[in-house]
Protein backbone atom coordinates (compact mmCIF):
# COMPACT_ATOMS: atom_id res chain seq x y z
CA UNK A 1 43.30 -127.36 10.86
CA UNK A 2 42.84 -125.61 7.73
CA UNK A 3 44.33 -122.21 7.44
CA UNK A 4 45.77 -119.63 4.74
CA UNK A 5 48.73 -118.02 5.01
CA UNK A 6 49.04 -114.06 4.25
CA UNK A 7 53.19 -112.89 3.21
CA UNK A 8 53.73 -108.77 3.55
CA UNK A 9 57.53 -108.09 2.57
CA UNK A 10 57.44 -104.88 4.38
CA UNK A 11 60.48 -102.02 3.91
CA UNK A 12 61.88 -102.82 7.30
CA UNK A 13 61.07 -107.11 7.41
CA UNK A 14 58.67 -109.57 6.43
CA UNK A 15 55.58 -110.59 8.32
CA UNK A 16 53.90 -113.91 7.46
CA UNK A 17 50.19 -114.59 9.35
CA UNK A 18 48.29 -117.75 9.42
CA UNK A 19 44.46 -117.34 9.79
CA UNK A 20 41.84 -120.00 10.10
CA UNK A 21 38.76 -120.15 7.67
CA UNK A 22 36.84 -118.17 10.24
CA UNK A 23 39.23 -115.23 9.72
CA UNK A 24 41.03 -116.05 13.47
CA UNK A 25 44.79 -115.09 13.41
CA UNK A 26 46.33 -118.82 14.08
CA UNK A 27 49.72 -117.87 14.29
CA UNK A 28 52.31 -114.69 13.01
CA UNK A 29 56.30 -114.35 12.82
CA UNK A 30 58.25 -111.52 11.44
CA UNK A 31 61.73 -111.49 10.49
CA UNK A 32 63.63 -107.80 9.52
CA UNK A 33 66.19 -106.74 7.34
CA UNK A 34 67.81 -103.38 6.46
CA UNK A 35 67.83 -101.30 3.81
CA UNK A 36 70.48 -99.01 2.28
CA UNK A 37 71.11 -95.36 1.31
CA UNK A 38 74.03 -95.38 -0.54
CA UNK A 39 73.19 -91.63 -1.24
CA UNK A 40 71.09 -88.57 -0.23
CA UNK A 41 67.34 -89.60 -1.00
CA UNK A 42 68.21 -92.83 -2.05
CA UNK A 43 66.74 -95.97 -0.74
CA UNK A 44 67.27 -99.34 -2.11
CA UNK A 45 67.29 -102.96 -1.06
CA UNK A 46 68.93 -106.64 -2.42
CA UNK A 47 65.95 -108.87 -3.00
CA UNK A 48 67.81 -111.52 -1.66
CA UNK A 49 66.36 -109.93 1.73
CA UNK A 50 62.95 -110.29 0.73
CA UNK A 51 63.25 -114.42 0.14
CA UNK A 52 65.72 -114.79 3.36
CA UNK A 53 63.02 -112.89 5.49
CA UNK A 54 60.13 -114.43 4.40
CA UNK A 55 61.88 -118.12 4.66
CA UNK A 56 62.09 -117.23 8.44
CA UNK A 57 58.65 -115.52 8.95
CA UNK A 58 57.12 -117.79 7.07
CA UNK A 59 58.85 -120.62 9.35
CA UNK A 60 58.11 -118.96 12.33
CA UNK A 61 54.55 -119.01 12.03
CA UNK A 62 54.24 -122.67 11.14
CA UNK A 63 56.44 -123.99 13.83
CA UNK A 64 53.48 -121.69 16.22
CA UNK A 65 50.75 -124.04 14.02
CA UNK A 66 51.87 -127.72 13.45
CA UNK A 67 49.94 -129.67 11.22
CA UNK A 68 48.23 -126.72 9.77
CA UNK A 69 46.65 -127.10 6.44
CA UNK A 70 47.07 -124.00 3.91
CA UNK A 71 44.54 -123.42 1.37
CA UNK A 72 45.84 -120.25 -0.23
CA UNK A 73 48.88 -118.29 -0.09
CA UNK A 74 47.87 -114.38 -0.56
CA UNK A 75 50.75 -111.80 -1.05
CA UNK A 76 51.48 -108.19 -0.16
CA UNK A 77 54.30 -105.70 -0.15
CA UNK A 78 55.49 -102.37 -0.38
CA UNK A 79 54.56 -100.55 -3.18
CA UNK A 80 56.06 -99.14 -6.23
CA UNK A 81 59.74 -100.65 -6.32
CA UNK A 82 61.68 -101.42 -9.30
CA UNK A 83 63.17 -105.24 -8.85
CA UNK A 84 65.01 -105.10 -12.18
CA UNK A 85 65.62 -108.69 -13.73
CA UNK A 86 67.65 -109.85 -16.49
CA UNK A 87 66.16 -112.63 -19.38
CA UNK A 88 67.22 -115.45 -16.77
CA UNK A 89 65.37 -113.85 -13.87
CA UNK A 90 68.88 -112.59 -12.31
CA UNK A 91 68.58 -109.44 -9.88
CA UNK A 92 70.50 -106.98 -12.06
CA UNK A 93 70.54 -104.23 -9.45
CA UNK A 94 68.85 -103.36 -5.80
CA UNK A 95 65.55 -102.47 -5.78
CA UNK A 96 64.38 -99.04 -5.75
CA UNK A 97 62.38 -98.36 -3.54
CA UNK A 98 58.95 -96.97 -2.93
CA UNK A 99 60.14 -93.72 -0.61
CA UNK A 100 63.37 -93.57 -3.29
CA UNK A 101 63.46 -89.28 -4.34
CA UNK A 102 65.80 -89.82 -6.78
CA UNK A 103 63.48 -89.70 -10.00
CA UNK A 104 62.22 -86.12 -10.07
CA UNK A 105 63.48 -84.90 -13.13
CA UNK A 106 62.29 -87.80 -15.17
CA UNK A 107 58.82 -87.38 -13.67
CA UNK A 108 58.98 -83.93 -14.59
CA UNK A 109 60.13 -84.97 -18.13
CA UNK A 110 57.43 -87.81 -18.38
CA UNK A 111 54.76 -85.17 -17.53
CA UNK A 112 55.63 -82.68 -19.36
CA UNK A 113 55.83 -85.40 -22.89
CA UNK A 114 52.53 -86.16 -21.84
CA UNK A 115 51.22 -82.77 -22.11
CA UNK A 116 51.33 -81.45 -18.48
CA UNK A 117 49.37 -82.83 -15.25
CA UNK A 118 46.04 -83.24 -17.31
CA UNK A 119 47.09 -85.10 -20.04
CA UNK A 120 48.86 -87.77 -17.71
CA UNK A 121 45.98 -88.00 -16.21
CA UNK A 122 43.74 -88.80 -18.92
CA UNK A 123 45.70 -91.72 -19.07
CA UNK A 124 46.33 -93.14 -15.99
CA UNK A 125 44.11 -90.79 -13.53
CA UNK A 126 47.60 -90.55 -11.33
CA UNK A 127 50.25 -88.29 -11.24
CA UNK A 128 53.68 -89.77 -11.83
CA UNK A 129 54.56 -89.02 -8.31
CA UNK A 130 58.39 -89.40 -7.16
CA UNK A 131 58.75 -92.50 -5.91
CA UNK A 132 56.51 -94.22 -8.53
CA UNK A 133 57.70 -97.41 -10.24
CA UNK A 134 57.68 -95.57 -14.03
CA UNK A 135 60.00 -92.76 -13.05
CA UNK A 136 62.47 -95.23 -11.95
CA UNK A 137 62.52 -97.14 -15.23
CA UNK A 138 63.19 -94.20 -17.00
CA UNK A 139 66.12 -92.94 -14.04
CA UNK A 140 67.72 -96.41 -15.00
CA UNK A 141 67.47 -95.43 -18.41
CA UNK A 142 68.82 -92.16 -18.29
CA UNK A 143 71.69 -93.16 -15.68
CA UNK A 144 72.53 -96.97 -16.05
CA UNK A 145 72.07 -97.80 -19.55
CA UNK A 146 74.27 -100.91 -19.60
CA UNK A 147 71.93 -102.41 -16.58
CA UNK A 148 68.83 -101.09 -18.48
CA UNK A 149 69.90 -102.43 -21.67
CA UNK A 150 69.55 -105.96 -19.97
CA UNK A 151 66.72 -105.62 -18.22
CA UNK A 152 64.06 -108.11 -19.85
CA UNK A 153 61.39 -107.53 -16.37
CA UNK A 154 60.72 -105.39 -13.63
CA UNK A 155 58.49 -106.63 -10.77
CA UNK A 156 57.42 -104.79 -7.40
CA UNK A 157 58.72 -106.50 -4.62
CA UNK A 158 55.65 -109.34 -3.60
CA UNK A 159 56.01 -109.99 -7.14
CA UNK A 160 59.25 -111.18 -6.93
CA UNK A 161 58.42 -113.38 -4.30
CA UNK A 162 55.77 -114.86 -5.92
CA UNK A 163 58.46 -116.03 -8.96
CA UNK A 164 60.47 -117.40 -6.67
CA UNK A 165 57.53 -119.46 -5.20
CA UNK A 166 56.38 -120.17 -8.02
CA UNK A 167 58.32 -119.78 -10.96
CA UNK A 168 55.37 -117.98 -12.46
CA UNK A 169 55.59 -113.97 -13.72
CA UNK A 170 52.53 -112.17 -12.60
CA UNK A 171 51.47 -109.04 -11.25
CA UNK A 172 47.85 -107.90 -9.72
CA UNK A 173 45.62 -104.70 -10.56
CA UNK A 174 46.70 -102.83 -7.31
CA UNK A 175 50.18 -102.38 -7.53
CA UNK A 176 50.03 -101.97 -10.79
CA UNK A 177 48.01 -98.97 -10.15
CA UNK A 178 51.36 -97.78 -8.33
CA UNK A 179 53.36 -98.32 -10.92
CA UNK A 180 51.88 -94.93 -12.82
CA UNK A 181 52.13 -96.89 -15.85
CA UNK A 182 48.36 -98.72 -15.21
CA UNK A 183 44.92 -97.35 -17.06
CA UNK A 184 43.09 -97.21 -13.55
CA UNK A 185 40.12 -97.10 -14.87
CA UNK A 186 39.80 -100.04 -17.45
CA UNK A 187 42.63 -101.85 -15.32
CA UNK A 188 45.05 -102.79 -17.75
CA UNK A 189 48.40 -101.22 -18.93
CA UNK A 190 48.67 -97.67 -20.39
CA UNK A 191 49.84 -98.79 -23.35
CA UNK A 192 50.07 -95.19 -25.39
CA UNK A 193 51.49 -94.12 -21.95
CA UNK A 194 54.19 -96.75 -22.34
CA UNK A 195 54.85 -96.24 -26.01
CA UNK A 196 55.43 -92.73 -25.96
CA UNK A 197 58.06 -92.98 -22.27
CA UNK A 198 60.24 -95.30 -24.55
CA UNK A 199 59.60 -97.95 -22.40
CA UNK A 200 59.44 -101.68 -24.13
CA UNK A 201 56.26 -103.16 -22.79
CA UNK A 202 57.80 -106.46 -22.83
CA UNK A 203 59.02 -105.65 -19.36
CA UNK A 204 55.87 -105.31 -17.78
CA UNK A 205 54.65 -108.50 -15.92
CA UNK A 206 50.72 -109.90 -16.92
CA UNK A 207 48.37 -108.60 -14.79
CA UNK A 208 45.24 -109.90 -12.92
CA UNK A 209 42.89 -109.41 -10.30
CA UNK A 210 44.11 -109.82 -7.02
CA UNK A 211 42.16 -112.81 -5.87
CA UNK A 212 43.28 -114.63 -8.90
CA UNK A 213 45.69 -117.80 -8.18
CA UNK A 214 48.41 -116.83 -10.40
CA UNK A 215 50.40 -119.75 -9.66
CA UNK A 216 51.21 -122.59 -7.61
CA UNK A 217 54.05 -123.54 -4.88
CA UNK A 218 56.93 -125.06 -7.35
CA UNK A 219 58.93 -127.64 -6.25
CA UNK A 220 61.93 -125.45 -5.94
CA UNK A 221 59.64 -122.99 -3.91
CA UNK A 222 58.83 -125.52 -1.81
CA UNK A 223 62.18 -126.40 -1.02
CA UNK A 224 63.05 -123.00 -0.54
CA UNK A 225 60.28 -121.76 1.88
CA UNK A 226 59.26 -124.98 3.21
CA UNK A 227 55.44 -125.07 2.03
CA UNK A 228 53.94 -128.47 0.48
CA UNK A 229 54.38 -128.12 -3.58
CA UNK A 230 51.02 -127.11 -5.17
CA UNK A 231 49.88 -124.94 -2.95
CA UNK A 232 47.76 -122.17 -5.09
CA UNK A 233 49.11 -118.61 -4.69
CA UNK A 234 46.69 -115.45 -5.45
CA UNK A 235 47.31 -112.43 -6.58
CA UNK A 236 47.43 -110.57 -3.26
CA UNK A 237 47.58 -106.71 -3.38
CA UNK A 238 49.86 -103.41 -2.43
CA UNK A 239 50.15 -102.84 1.30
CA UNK A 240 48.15 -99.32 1.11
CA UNK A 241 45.69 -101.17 -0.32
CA UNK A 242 45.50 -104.32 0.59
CA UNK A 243 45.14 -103.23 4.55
CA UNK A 244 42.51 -101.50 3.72
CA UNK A 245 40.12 -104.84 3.81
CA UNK A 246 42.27 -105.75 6.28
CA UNK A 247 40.57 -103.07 8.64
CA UNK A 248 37.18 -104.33 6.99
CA UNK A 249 37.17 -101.31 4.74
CA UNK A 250 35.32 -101.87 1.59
CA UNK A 251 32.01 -100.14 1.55
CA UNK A 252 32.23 -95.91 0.43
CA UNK A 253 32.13 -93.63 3.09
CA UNK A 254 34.04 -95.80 5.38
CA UNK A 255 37.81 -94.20 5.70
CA UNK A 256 40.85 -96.00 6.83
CA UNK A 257 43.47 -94.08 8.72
CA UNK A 258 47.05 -96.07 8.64
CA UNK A 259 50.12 -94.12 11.00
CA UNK A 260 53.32 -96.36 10.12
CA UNK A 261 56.48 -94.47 9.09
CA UNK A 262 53.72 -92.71 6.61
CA UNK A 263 50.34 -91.56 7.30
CA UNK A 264 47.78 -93.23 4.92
CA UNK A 265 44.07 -91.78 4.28
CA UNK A 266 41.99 -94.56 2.26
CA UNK A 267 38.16 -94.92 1.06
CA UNK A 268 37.04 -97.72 -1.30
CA UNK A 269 35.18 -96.45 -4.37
CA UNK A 270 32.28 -97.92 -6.57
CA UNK A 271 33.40 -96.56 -9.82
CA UNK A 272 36.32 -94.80 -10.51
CA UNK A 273 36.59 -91.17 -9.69
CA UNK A 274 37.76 -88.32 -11.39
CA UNK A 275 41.22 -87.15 -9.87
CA UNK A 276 41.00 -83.27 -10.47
CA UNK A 277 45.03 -82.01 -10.25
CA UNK A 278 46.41 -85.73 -9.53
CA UNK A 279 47.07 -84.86 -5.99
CA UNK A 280 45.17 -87.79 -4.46
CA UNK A 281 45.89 -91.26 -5.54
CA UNK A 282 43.22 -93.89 -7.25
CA UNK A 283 44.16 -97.27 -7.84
CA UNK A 284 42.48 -100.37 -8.26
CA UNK A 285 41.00 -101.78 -5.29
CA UNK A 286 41.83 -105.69 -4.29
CA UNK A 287 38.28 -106.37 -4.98
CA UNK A 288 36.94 -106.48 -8.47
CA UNK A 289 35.00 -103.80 -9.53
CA UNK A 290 36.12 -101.73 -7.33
CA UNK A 291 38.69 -98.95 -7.11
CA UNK A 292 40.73 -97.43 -4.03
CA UNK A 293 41.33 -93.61 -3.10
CA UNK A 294 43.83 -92.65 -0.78
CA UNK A 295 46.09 -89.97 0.22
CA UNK A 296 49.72 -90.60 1.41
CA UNK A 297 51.88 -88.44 3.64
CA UNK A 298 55.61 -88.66 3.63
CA UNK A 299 55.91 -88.13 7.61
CA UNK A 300 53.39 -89.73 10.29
CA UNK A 301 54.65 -92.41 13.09
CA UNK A 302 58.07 -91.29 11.17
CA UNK A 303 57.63 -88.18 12.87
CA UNK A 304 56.93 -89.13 15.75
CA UNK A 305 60.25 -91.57 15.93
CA UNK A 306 62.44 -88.51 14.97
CA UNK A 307 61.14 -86.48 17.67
CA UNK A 308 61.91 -89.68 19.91
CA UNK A 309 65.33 -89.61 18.75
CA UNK A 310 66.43 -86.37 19.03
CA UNK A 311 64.12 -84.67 21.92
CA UNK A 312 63.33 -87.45 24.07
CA UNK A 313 66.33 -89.12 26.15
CA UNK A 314 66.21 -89.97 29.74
CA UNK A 315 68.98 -89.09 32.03
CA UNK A 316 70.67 -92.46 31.02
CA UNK A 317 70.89 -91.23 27.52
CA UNK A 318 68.34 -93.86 26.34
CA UNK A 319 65.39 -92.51 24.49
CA UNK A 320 61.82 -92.63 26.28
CA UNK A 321 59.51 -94.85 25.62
CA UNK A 322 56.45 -94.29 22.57
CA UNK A 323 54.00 -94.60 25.59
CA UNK A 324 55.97 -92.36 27.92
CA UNK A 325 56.20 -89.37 25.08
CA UNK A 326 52.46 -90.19 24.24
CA UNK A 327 51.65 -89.98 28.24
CA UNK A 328 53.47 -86.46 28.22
CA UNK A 329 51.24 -85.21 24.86
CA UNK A 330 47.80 -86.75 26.88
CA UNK A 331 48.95 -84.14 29.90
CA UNK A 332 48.44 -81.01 27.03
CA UNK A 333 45.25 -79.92 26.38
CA UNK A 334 43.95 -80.48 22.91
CA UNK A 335 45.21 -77.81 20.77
CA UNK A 336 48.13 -78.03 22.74
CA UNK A 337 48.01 -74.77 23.73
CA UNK A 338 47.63 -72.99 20.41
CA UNK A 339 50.80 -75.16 18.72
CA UNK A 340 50.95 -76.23 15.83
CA UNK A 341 52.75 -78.54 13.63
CA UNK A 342 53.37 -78.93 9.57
CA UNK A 343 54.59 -82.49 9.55
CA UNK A 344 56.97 -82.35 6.49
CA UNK A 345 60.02 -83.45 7.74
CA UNK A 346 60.85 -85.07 4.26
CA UNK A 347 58.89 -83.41 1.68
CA UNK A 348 55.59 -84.38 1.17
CA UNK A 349 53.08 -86.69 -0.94
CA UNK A 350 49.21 -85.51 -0.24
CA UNK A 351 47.76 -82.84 -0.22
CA UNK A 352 50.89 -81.22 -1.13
CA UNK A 353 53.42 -82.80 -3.88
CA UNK A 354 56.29 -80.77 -2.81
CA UNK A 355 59.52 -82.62 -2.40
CA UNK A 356 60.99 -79.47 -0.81
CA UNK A 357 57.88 -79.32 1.92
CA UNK A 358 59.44 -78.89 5.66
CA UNK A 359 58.89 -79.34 8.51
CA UNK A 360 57.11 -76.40 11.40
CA UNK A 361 56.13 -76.23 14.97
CA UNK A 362 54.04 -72.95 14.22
CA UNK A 363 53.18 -70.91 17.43
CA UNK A 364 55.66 -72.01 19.71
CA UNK A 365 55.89 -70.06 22.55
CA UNK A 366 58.10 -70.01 26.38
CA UNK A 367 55.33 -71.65 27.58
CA UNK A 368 55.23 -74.99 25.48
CA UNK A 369 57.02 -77.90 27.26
CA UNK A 370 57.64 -81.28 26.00
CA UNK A 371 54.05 -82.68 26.01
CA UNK A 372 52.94 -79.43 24.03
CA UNK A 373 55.39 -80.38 21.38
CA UNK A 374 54.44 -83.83 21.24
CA UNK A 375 50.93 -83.22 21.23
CA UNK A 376 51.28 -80.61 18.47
CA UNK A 377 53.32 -83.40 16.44
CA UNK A 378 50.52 -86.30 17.13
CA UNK A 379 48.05 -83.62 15.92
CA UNK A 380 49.50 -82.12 12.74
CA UNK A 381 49.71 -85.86 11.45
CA UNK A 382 45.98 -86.11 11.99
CA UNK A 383 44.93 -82.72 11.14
CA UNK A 384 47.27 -84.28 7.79
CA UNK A 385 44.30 -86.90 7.48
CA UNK A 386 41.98 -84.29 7.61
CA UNK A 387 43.48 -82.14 4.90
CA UNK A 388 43.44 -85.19 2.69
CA UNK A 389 39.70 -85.69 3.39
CA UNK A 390 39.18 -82.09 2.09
CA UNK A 391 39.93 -83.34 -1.25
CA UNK A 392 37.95 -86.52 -0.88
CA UNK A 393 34.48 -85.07 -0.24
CA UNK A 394 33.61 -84.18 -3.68
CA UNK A 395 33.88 -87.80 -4.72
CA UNK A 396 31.11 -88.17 -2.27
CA UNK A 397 33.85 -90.11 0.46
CA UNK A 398 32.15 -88.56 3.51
CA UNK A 399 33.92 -90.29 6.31
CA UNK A 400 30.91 -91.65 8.59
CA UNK A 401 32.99 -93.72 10.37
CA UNK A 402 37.29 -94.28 10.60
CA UNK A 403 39.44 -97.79 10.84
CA UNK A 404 42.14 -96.84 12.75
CA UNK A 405 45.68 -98.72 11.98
CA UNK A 406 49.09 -99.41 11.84
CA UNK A 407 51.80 -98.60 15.17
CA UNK A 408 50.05 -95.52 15.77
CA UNK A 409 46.73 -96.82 16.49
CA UNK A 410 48.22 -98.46 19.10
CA UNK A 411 47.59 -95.40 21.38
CA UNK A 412 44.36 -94.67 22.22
CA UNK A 413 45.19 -90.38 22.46
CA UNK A 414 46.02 -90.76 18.63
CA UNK A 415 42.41 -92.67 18.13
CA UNK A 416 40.73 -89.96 19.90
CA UNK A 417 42.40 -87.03 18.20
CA UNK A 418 40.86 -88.98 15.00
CA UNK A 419 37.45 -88.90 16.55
CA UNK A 420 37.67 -85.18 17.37
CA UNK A 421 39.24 -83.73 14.57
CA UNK A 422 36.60 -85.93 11.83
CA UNK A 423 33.53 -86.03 14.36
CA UNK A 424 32.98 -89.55 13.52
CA UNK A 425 33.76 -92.54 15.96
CA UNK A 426 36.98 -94.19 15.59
CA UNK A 427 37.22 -97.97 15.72
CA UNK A 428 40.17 -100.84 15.18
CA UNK A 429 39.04 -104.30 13.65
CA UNK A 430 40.79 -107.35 14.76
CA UNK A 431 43.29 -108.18 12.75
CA UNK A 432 43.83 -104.81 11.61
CA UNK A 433 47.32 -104.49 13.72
CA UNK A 434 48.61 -107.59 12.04
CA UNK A 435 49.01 -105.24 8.90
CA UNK A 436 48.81 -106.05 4.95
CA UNK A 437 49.62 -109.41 6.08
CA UNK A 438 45.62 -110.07 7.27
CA UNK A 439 44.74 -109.03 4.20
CA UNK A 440 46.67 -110.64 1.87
CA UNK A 441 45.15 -113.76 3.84
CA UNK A 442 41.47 -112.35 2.70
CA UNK A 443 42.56 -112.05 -0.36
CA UNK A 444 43.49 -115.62 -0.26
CA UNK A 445 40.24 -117.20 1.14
CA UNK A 446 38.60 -115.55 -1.68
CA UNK A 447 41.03 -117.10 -4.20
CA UNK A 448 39.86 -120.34 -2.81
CA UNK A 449 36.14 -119.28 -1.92
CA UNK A 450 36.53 -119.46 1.29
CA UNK A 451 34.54 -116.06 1.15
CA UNK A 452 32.42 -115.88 -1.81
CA UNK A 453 33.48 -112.23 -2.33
CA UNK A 454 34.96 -109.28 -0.62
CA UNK A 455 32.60 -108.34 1.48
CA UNK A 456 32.20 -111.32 3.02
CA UNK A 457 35.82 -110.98 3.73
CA UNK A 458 35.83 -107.53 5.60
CA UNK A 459 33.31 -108.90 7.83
CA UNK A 460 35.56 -110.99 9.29
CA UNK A 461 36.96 -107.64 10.77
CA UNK A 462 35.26 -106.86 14.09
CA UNK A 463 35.82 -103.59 15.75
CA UNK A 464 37.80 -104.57 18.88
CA UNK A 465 37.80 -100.89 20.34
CA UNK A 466 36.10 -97.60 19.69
CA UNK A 467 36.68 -93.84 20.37
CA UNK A 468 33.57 -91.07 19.71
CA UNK A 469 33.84 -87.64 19.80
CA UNK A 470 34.26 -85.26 22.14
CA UNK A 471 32.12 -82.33 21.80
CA UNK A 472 34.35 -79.75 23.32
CA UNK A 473 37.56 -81.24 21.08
CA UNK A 474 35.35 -80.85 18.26
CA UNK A 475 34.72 -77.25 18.11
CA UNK A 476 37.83 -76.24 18.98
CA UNK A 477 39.94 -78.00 16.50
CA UNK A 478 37.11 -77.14 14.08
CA UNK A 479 38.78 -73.24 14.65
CA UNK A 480 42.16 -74.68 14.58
CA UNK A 481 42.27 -77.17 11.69
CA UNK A 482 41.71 -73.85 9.36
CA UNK A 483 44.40 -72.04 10.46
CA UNK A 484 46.78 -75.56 10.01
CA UNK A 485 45.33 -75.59 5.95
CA UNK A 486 46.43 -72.17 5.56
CA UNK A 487 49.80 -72.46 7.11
CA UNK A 488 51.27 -74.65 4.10
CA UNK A 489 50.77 -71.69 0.77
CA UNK A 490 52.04 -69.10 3.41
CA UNK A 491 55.81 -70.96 3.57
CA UNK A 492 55.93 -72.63 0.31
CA UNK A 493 58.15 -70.18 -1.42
CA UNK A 494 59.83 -70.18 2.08
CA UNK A 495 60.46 -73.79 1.90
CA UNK A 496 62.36 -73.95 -1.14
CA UNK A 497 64.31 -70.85 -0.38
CA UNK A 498 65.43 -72.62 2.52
CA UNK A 499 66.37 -75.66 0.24
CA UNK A 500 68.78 -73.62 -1.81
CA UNK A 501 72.42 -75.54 -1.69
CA UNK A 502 74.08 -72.04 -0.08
CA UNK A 503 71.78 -72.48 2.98
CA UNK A 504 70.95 -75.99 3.18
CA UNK A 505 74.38 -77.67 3.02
């Protein structure tokens, strides 16, 4: 049986997913691994993680598929980590991470040297957000310059595991895009970008599209992960975008709603759209010739698991399960009963770049129990989505139809909160819920030409289920969404009072 074999190295673990030439998951395996926070908004992780998780995942799923034949290894991984390397391909440090807050001030330096918000993003058509891959190079600069002194490469994290497959230094137009560093619109490096951070461009890996094969299995990789030597490795893509033709998302107007620990709003573009104040994000799509739009908030299933945590334990002490706390929120009426919730529990991304955002349950009253709350909380990460889309319509996304996916679309209440609060069915594609992993797989029929092109790809997504409207749920959290979109420039200055070191210690 011939198959191709998708790799996501994911923040918590490694997925890798087998599919046959007719898109059909074969087989899957995922292994985890933990990251660290050796300090207040810091997240990093050792590599070494990456290559031990995927050796297991990517053994799991071919002891499901014996005898399997792989065409085409596609990868995928979190987004915008720094994997710094030394001139013998030695990890000099953990990798930074993508939700890593330490970078702010040289993000604020970097824009500022570029002349403010617009003139960064005449160059890039991004903001350098936080958490972005060029901030970090210039944090190590500024605060390890015997590390950064040494460093001959960086790589995001899927492109590390493609050198150890394959020996081969490469990176692909969409996580490039995430770097901040990447001319979005004629997808190549900034390079007057680069030249006036101070940054030697030497560092930066080649880039090509993502259906590319940008190497081959090496013999050492093949040793190492256990895949025949030759095997041709593509591009792949970022996991915000590569899911996106995961879900069969590829044509504009369709939008792609993603509730892991963040919330992800995404809509493929034909041409590259203006970004007017940098506050949503447009990369390069996995497909050529096309780009990617998407909005990111900080705090979505996340949300939902600190809730879990701290508000929902069972007499035994044990917390309840996610279907028992969403059972309680489908017993509140939509609107839960005039609550709402701001879901910034650590800053946010989109629509608001505010690292000192917080958290709200606005309108709480003696009258809200549990299921109020956690109804309030499932709906302030949707009425998120929605807030996102607000800034998406004048680039002519209209949202006729939503791909619902990661955890969260699990539960149909979340799906139908989507329908109501867009007015637009809400549908999940097979494959969908096996992540960036199914897509790094399209990706790597298309390397191969198993699919002649991208869209031939997405249609291997078929909807699976589907939620519409409901007409009542509609108008009312047409009245309420409003009042959610004016809740966030009422406590702004409220939000960073509260962040002041005297009261926030």
């Amino acid at each position: 049986m011939q198959a191709l074999l998708g790799i996501d190295i994911g923040t918590s673990g490694c997925k890798a997913l087998l599919i046959g030439t007719d898109g059909a998951v074969i087989a899957a395996d995922t292994a985890t691994y933990p990251l660290s926070q050796p300090h207040p908004g810091w997240t990093e992780q050792d590599p070494e993680l990456w290559v031990t998780g995927a050796r297991k995942a990517v053994a799991g799923a071919l002891a499901r598929a014996p005898g399997v034949e792989i065409l085409c290894i596609g990868l995928s991984g979190q987004m915008h980590g720094l994997t710094p390397l030394d001139a013998g391909h030695r990890v000099l440090r953990p990798a930074i991470l993508w939700n890593d807050q330490r970078n702010g001030p040289e993000c604020a330096a970097l824009t500022e040297a570029m002349g403010g918000v617009e003139g960064l993003l005449s160059l890039t058509n991004n903001r350098m957000l936080v958490g972005y891959t060029g901030g970090k190079i210039l944090w190590m600069r500024n605060h390890e310059p015997d590390l950064f002194a040494r460093m001959a490469l960086m790589l995001n994290p899927k492109d590390y595991l493609r050198l150890r497959l394959t020996g081969e230094v490469a990176s692909e137009v969409s996580d490039a895009s995430g770097t901040g560093l990447f001319d979005v619109r004629a997808r190549r490096w900034a390079t007057g970008l680069i030249e006036l951070a101070g940054i030697d461009p030497d560092i930066l890996p080649p880039v090509f599209e993502s259906q590319v094969v940008t190497g081959r299995v090496s013999a050492r990789g093949a040793a190492l992960f256990g895949l025949p030597e030759g095997v041709p490795v593509a591009g792949g893509g970022g996991d915000s975008v590569i899911q996106t033709i995961g879900s069969g998302v590829i044509a504009p107007g369709e939008l792609q709603t993603t509730i892991g620990t963040a919330g992800i709003l995404a809509a493929a573009l034909d041409a590259p759209q203006e970004n007017p104040d940098g506050r949503l994000q447009v990369f390069c799509n996995v497909a050529p010739n096309k780009w990617h739009c998407m909005g990111v908030s900080l705090n979505a299933g996340g949300a939902m698991s600190w809730f879990r945590e701290t508000f929902c334990r069972g007499a035994d002490g044990a917390a309840l399960s996610f279907e028992a706390i969403v059972a309680e929120a489908a017993a509140s009426p939509p609107g839960a009963r005039g609550l709402l919730f701001l879901p910034y529990l650590n800053g946010e991304r989109c629509p608001h770049p505010d690292t000192e955002a917080r958290g709200a349950f606005v309108g709480l009253t003696a009258r809200h129990g549990r299921g109020d709350v956690a109804r309030a909380l499932m709906e302030g990460v949707v009425h998120a989505f929605a807030d996102m889309h607000a800034l998406m319509r004048p680039m002519g996304i209209d949202g006729h139809i939503v791909k619902a996916s990661g955890g969260g679309a699990r539960a149909p209440l979340w799906r139908q909160m989507q329908a109501d609060l867009f007015d637009c069915d809400v549908v999940t594609t097979e494959g969908a819920a096996e992540g960036a992993a199914f897509g790094a797989a399209l990706v790597a029929g298309m390397a191969v030409g198993v699919w002649p092109d991208a869209g031939a790809a997405a249609a291997r997504c078929r909807a699976l289920t589907r939620e519409s409207p409901e007409p009542g749920a509609v108008r009312l959290y047409a009245r309420a969404h409003p009042i959610y979109r004016s809740l966030y420039p009422l406590l702004r200055d409220s939000f960073a009072a509260l962040g002041d070191p005297v009261l926030d210690h």
